[in-house]
N, C-alpha and C. Protein backbone atom coordinates (compact mmCIF):
# COMPACT_ATOMS: atom_id res chain seq x y z
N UNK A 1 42.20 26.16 -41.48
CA UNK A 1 42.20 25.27 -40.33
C UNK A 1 43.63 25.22 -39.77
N UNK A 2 43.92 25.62 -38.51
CA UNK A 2 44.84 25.59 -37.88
C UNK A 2 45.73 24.36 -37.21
N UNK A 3 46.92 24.09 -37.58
CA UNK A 3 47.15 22.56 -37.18
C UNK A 3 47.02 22.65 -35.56
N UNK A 4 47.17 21.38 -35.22
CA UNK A 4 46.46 21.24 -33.52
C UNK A 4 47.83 19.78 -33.21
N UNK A 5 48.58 19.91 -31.97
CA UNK A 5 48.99 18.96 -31.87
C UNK A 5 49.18 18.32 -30.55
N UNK A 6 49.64 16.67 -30.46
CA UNK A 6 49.10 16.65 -29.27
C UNK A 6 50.36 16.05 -29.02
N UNK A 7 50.50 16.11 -27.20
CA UNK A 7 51.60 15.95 -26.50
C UNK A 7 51.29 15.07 -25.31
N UNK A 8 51.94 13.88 -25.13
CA UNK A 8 52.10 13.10 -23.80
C UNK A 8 53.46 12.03 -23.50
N UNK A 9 53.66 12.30 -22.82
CA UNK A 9 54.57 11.45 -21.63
C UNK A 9 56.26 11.72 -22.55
N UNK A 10 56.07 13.33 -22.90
CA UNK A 10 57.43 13.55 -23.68
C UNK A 10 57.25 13.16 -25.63
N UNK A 11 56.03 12.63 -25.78
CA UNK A 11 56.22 12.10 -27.00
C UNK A 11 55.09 12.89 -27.80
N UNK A 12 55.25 13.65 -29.00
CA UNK A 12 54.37 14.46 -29.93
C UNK A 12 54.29 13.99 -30.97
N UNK A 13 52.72 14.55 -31.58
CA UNK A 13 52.65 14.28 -33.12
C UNK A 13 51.64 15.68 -33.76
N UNK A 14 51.25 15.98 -35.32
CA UNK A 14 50.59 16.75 -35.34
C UNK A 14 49.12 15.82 -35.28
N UNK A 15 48.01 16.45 -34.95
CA UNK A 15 47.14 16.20 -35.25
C UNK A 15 45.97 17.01 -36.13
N UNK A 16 46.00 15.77 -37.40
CA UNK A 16 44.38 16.34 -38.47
C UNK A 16 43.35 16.51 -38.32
N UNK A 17 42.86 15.67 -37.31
CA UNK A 17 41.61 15.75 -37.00
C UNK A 17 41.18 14.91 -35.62
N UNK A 18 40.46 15.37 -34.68
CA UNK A 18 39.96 14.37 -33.31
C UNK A 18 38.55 15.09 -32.86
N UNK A 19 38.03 14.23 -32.11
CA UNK A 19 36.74 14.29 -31.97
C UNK A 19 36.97 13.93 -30.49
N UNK A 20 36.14 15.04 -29.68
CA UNK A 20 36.48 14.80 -27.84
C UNK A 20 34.68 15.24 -27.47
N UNK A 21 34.69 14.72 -26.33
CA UNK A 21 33.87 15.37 -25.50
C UNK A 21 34.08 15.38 -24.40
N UNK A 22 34.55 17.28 -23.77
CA UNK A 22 34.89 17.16 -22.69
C UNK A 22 36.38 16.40 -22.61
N UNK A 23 36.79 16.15 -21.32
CA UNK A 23 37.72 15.73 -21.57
C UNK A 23 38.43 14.43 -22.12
N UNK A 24 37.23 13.41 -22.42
CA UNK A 24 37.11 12.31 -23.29
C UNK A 24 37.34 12.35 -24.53
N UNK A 25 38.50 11.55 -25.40
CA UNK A 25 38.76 11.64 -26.64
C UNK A 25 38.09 10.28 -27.10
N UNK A 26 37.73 10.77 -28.36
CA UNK A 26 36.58 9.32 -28.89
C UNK A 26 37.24 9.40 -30.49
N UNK A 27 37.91 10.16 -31.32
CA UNK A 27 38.53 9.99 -32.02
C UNK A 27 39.80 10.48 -32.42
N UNK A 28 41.03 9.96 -33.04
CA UNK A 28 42.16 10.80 -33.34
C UNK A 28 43.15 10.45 -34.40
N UNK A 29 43.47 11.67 -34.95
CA UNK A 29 43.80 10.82 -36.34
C UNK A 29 44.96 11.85 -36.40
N UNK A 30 45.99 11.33 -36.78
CA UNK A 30 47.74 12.37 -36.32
C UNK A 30 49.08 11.47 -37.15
N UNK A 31 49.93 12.63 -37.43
CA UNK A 31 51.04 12.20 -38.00
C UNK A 31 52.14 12.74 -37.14
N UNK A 32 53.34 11.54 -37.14
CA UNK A 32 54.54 12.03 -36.32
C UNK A 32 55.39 10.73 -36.74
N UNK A 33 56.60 10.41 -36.47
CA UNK A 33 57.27 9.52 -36.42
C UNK A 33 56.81 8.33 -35.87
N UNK A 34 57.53 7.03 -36.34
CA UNK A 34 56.60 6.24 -36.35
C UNK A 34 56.90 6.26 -34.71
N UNK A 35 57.75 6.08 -34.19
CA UNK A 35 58.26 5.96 -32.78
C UNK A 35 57.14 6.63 -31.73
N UNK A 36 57.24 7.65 -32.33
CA UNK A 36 56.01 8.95 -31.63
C UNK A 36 54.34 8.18 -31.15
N UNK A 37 54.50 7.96 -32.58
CA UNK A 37 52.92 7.27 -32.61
C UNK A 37 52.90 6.38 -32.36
N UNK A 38 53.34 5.16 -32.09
CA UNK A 38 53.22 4.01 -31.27
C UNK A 38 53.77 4.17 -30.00
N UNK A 39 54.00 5.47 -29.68
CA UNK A 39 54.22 5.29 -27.61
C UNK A 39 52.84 6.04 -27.65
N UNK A 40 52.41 7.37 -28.75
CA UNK A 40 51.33 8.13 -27.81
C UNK A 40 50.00 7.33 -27.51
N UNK A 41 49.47 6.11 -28.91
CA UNK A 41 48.65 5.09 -28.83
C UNK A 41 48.73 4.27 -27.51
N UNK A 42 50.19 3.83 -26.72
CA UNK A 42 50.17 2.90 -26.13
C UNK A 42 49.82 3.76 -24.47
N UNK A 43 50.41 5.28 -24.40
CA UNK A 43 49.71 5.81 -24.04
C UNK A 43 48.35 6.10 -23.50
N UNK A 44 47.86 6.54 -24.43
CA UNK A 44 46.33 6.75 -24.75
C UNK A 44 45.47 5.35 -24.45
N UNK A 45 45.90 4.55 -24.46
CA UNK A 45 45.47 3.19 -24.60
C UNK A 45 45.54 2.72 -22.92
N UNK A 46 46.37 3.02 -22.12
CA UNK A 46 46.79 3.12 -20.72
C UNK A 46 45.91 4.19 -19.87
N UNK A 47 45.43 4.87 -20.92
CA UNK A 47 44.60 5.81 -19.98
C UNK A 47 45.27 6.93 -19.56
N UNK A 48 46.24 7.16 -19.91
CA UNK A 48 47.39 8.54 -19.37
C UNK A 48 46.61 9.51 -20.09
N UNK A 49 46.57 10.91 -19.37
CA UNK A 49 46.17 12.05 -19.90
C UNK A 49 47.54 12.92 -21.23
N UNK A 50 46.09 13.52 -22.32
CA UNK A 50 47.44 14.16 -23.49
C UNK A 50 47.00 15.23 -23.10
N UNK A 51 47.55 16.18 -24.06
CA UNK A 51 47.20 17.49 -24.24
C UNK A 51 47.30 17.50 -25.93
N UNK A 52 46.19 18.52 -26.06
CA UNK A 52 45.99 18.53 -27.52
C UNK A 52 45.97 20.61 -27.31
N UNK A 53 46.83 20.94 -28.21
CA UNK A 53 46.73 22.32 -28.24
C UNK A 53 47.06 22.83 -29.66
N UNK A 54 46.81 24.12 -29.57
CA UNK A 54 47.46 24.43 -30.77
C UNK A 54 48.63 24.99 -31.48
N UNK A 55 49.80 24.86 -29.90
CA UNK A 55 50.63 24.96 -30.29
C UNK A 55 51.84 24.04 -30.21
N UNK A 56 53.17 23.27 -30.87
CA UNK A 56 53.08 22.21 -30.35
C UNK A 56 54.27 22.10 -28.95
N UNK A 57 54.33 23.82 -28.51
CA UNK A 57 55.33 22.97 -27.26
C UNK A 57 54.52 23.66 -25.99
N UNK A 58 53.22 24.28 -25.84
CA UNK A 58 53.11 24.84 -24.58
C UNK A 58 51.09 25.25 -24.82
N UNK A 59 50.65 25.17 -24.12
CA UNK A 59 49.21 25.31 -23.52
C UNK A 59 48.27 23.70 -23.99
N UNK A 60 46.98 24.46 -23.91
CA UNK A 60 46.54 23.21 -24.85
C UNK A 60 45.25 22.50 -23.47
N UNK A 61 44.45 21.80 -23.93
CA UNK A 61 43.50 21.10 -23.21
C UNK A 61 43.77 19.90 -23.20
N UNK A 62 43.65 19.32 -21.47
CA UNK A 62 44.36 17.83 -21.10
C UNK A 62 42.82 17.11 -21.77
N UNK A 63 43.21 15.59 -21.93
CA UNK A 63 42.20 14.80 -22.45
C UNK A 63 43.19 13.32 -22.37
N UNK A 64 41.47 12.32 -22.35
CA UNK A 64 42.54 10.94 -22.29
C UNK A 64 41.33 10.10 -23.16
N UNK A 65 41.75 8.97 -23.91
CA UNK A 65 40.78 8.17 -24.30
C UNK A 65 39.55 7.89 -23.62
N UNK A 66 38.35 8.01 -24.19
CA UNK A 66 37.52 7.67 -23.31
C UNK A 66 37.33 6.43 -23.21
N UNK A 67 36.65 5.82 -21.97
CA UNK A 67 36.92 4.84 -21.67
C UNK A 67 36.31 3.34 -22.23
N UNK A 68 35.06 3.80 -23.04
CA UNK A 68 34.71 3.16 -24.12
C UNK A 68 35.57 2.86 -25.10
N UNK A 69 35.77 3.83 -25.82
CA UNK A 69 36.89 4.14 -26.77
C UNK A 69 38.27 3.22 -26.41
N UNK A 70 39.24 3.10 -24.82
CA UNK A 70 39.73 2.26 -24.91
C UNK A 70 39.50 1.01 -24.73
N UNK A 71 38.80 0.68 -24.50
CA UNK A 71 37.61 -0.60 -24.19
C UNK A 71 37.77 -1.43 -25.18
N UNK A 72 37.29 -0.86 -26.58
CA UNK A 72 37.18 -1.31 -27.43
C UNK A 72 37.84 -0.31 -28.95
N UNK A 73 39.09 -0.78 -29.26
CA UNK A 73 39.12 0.80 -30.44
C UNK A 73 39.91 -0.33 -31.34
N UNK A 74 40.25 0.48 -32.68
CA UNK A 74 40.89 0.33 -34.01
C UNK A 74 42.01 0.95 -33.80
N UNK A 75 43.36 0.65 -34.32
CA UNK A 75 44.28 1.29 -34.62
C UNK A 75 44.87 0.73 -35.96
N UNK A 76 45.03 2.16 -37.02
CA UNK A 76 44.98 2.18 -37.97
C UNK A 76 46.36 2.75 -38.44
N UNK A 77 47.56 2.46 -39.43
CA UNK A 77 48.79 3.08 -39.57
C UNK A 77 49.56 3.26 -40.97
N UNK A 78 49.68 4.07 -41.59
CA UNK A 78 50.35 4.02 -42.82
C UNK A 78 51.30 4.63 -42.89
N UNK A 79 52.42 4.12 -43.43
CA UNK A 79 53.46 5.22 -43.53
C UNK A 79 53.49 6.07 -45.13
N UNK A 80 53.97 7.36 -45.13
CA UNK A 80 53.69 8.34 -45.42
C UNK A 80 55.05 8.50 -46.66
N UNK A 81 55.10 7.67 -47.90
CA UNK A 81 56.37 7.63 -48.49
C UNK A 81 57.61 8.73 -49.24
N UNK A 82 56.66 9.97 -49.07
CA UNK A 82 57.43 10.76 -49.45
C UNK A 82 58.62 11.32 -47.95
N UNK A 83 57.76 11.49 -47.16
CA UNK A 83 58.33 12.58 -46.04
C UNK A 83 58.93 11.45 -45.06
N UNK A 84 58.18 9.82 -44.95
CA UNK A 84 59.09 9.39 -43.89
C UNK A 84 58.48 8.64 -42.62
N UNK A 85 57.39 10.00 -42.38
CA UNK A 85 56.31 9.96 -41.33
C UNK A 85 55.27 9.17 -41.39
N UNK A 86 54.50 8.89 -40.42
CA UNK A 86 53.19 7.83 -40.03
C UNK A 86 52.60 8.34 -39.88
N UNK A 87 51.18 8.15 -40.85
CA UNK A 87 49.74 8.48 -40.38
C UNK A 87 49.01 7.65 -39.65
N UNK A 88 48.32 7.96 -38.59
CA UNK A 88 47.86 6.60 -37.26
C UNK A 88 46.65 7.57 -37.26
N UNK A 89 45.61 6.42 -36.98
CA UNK A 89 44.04 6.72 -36.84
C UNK A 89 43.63 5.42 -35.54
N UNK A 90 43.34 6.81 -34.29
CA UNK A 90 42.38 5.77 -33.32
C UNK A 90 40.66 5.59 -33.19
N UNK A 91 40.43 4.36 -33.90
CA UNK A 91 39.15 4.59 -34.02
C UNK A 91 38.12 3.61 -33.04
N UNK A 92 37.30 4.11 -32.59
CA UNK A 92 36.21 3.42 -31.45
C UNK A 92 35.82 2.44 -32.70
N UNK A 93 35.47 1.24 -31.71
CA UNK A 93 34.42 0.32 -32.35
C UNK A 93 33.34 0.94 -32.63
N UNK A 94 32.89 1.88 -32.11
CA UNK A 94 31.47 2.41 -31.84
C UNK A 94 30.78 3.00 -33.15
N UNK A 95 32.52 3.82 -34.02
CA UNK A 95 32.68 4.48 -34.88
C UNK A 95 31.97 3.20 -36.32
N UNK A 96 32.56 1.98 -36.35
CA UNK A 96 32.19 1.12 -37.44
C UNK A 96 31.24 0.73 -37.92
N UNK A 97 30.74 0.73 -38.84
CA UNK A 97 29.14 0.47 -39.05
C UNK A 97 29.11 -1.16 -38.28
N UNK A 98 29.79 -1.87 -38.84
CA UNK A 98 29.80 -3.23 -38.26
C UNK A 98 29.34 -3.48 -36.74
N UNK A 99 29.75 -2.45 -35.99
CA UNK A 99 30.00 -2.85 -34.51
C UNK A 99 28.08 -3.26 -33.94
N UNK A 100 28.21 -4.19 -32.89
CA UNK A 100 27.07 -4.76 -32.65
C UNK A 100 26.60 -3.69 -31.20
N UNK A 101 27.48 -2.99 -30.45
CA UNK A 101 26.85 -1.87 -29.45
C UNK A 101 25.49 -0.90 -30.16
N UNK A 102 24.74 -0.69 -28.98
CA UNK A 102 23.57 0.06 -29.54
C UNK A 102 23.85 1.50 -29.96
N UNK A 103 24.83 2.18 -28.86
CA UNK A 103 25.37 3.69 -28.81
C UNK A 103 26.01 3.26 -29.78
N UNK A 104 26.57 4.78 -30.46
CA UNK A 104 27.63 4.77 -31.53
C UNK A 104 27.91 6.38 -31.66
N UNK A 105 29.07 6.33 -32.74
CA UNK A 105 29.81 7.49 -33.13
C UNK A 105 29.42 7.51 -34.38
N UNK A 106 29.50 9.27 -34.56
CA UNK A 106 29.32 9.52 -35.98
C UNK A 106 30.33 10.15 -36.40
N UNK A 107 31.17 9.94 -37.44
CA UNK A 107 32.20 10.60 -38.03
C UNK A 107 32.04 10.68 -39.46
N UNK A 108 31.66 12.58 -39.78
CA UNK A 108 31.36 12.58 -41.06
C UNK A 108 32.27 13.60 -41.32
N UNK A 109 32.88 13.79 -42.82
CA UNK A 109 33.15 14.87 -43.40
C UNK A 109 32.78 15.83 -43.59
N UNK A 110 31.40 16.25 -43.72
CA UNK A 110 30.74 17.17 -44.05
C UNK A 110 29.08 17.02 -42.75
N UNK A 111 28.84 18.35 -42.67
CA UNK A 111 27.07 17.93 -41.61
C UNK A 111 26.15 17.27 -42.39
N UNK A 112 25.73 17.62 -44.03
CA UNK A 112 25.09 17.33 -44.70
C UNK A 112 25.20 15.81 -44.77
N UNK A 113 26.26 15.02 -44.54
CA UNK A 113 26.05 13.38 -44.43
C UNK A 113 25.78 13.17 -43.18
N UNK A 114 25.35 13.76 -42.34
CA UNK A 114 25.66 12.99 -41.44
C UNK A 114 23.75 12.32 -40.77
N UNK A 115 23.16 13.32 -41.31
CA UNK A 115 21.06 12.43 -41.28
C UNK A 115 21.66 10.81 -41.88
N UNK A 116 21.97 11.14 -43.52
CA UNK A 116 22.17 9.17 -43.76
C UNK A 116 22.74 8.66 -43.04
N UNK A 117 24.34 8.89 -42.73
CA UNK A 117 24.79 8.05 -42.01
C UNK A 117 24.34 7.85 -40.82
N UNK A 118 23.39 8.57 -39.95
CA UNK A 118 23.19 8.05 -38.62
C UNK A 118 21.60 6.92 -38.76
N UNK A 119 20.63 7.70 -40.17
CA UNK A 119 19.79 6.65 -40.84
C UNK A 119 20.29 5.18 -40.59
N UNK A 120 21.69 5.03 -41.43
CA UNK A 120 22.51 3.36 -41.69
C UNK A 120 22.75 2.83 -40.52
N UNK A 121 23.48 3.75 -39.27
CA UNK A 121 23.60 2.82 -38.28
C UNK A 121 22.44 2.92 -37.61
N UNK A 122 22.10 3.38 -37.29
CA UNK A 122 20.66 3.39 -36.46
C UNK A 122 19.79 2.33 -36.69
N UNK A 123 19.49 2.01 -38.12
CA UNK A 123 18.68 0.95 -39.00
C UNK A 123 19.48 -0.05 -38.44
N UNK A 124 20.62 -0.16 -38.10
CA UNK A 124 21.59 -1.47 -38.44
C UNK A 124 21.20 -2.02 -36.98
N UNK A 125 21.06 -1.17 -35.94
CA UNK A 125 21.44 -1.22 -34.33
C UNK A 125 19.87 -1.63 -34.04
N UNK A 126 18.53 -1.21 -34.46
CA UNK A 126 17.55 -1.19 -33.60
C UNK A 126 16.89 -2.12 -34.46
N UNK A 127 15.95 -3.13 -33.70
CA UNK A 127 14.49 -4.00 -34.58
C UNK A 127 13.55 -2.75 -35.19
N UNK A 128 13.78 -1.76 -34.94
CA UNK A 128 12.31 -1.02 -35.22
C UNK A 128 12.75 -0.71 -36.50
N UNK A 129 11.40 -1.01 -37.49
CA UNK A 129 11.83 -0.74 -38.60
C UNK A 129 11.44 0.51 -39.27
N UNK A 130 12.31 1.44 -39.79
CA UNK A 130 12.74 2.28 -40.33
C UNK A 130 12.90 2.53 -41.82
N UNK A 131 11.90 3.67 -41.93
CA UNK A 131 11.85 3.87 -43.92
C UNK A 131 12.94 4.92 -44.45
N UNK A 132 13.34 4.42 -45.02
CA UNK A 132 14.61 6.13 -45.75
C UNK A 132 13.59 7.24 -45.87
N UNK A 133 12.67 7.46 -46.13
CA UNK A 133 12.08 8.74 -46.64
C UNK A 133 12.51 9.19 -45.08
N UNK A 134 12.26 8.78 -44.10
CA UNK A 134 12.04 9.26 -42.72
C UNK A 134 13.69 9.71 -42.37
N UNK A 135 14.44 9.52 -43.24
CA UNK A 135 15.92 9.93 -42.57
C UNK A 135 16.06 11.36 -41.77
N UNK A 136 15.87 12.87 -42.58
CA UNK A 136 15.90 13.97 -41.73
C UNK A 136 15.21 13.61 -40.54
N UNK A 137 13.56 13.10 -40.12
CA UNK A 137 12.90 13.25 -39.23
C UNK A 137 13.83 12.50 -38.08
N UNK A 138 14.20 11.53 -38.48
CA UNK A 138 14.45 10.57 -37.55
C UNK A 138 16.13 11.87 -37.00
N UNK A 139 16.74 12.13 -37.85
CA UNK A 139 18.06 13.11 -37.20
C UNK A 139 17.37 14.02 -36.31
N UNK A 140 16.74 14.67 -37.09
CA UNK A 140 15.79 16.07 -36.19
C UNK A 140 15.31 15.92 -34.78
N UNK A 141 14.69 14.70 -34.65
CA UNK A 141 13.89 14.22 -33.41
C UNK A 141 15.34 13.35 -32.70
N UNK A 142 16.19 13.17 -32.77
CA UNK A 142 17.51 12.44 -32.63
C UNK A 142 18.04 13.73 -31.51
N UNK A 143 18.32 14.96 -32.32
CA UNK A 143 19.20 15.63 -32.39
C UNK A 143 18.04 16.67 -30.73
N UNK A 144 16.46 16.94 -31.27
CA UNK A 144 15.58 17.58 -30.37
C UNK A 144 15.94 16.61 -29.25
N UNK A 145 15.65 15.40 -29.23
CA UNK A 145 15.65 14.74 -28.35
C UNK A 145 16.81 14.35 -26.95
N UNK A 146 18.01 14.97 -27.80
CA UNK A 146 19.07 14.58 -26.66
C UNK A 146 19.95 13.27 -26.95
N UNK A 147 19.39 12.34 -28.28
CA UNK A 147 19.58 11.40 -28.16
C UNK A 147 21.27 11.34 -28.78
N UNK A 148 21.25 12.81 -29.75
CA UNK A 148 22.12 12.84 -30.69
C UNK A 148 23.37 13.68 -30.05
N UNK A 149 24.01 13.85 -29.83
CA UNK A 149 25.20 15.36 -28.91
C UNK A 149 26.60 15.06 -30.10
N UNK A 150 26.42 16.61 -30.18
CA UNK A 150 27.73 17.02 -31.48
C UNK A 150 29.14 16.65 -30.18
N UNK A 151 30.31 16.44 -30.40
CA UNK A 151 31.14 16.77 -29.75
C UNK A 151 31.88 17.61 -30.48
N UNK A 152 32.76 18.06 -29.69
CA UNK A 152 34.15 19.15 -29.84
C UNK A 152 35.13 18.23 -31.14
N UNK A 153 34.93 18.79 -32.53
CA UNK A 153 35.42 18.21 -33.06
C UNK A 153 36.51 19.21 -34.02
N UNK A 154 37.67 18.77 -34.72
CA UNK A 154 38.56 19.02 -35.87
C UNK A 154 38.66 18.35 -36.35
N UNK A 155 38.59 19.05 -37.56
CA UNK A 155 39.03 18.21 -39.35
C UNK A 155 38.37 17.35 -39.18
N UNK A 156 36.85 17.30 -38.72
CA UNK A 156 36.17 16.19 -38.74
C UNK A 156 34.46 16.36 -38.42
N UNK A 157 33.38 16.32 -38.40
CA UNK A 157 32.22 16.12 -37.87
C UNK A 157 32.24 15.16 -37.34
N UNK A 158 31.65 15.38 -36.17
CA UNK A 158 31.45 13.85 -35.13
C UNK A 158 30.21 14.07 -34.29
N UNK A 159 29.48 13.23 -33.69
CA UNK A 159 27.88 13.16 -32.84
C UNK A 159 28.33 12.12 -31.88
N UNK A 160 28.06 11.97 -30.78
CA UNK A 160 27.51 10.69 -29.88
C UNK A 160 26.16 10.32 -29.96
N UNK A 161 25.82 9.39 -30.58
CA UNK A 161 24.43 8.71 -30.56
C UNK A 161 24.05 7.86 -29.37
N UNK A 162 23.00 7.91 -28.66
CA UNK A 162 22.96 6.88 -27.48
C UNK A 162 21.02 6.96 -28.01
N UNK A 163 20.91 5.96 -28.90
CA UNK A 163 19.21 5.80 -28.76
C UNK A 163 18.14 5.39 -28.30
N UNK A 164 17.11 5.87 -27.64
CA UNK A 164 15.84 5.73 -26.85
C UNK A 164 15.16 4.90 -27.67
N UNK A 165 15.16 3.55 -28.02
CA UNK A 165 13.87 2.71 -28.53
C UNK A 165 12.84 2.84 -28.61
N UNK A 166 12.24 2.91 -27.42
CA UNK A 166 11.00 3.13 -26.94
C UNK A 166 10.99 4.71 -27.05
N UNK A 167 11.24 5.67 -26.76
CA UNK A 167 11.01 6.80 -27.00
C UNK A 167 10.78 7.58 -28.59
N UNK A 168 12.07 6.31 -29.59
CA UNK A 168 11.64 6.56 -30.97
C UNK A 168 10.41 6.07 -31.58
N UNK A 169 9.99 5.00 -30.95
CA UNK A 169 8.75 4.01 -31.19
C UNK A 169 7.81 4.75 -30.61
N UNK A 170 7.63 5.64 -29.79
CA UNK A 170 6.60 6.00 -29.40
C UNK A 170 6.70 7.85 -30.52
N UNK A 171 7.18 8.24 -30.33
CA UNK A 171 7.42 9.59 -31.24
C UNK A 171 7.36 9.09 -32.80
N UNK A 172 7.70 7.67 -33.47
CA UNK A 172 7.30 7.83 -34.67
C UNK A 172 6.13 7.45 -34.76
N UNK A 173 5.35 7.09 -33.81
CA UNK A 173 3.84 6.72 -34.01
C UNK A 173 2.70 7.63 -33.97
N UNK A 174 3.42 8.56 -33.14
CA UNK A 174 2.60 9.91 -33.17
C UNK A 174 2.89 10.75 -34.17
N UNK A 175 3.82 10.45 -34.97
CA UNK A 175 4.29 11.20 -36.30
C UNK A 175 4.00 11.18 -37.68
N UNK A 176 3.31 9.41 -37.74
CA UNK A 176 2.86 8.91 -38.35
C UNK A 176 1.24 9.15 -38.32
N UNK A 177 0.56 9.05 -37.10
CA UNK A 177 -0.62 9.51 -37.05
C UNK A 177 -0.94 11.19 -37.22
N UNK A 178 -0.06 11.71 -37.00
CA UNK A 178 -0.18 13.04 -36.95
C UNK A 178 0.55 14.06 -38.27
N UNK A 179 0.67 12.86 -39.57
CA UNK A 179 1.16 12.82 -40.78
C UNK A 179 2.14 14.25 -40.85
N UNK A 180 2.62 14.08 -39.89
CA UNK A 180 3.97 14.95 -39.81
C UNK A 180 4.88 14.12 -40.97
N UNK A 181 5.17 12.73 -41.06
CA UNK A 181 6.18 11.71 -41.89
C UNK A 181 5.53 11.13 -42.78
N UNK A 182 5.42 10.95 -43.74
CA UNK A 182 4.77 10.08 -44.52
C UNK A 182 4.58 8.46 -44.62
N UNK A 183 3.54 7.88 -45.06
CA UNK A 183 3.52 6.83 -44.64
C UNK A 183 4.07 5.99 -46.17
N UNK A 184 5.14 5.36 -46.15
CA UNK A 184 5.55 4.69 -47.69
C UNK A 184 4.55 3.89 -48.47
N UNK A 185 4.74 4.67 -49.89
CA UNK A 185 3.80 4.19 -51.05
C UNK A 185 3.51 2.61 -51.05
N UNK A 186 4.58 2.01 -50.89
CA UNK A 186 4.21 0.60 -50.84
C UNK A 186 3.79 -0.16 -49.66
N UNK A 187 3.55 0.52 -48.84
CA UNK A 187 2.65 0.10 -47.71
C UNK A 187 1.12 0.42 -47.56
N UNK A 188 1.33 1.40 -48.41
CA UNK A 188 -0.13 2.15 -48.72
C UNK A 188 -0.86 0.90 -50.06
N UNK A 189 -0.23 0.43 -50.68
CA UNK A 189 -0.76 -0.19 -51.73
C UNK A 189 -0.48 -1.63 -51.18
N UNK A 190 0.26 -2.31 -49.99
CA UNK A 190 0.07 -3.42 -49.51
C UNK A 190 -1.60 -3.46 -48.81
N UNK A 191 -1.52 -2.40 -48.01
CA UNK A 191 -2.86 -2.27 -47.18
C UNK A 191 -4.56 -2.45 -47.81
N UNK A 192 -4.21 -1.90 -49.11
CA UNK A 192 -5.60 -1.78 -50.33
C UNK A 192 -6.09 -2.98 -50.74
């Protein structure tokens, strides 16, 4: 993995990992001086366009917080005790399991987490109730559906979730009748 770093208003850092779509940045997670990283946040936070490239003094794709993202975000900071430097993480509300918005972000390490984790928030966000066995189906039909969109991501997996209620309520009912999903054992033995 190639480092990637980003540049605005004269002030740089490297970056580990960010998650964009298009020219909208929805996550970013970077080390530089602390100085660095608290102008490019205040930056980014203003809405000024960066550039994130991969090299760190010349090309690169412009991008600016999206506007959700500055709306509502996390900023996260540790300093780094051997070398000196600050690690800073900008994170959407959207991103938190906590957050009460219906849309959300997915930020996984690996693809293979990322059916549960969108299972947890999804469960967390909608009344419709939802069985774990159903986790792949519910990604699959997520992902067929449009509901789910990967973005342009490094050192990171990331999705935009924006979910259809009614469109999941109506597709798990036909899924259920059409025993594509299974219907849970203990509902089967409530019903008897």
């Amino acid at each position: 993995m190639s480092t990637q770093h980003i540049r605005c208003a004269g002030f740089a850092g490297a970056v580990d990992a960010y998650a964009r779509d298009g020219a909208d940045l929805w996550f970013l997670s970077m080390i530089s001086n602390q100085q660095s990283i608290r102008a490019l946040w205040a930056r980014l936070l203003k809405g000024e366009p960066a550039v994130i490239s991969d090299d760190a003094l010349m090309g690169g794709r412009y991008c600016a917080l999206a506007p959700q993202a500055r709306a509502n975000c996390r900023f996260y900071t540790a300093r780094l005790p051997v070398s000196g430097a600050t690690h800073a993480m900008l994170v959407p509300s959207a991103a938190l399991y906590a957050s009460e918005g219906r849309d959300f972000l997915l930020l996984a390490r690996a693809d293979a987490e990322a059916p549960a984790l969108h299972y947890r928030f999804l469960s967390r966000r909608i009344d419709l109730p939802l069985h774990p066995s159903w986790t792949d189906w519910v990604w699959r039909r997520g992902l067929d559906a449009g509901e789910i969109r990967p973005l342009d991501a490094h050192g990171i997996h990331a999705w935009r979730c924006v979910p259809d209620v009614e469109a999941l309520q109506a597709a798990l009912g036909r899924a259920l009748r059409g025993h594509r999903i299974p219907v849970p054992a203990e509902e089967l033995a409530n019903a008897a």
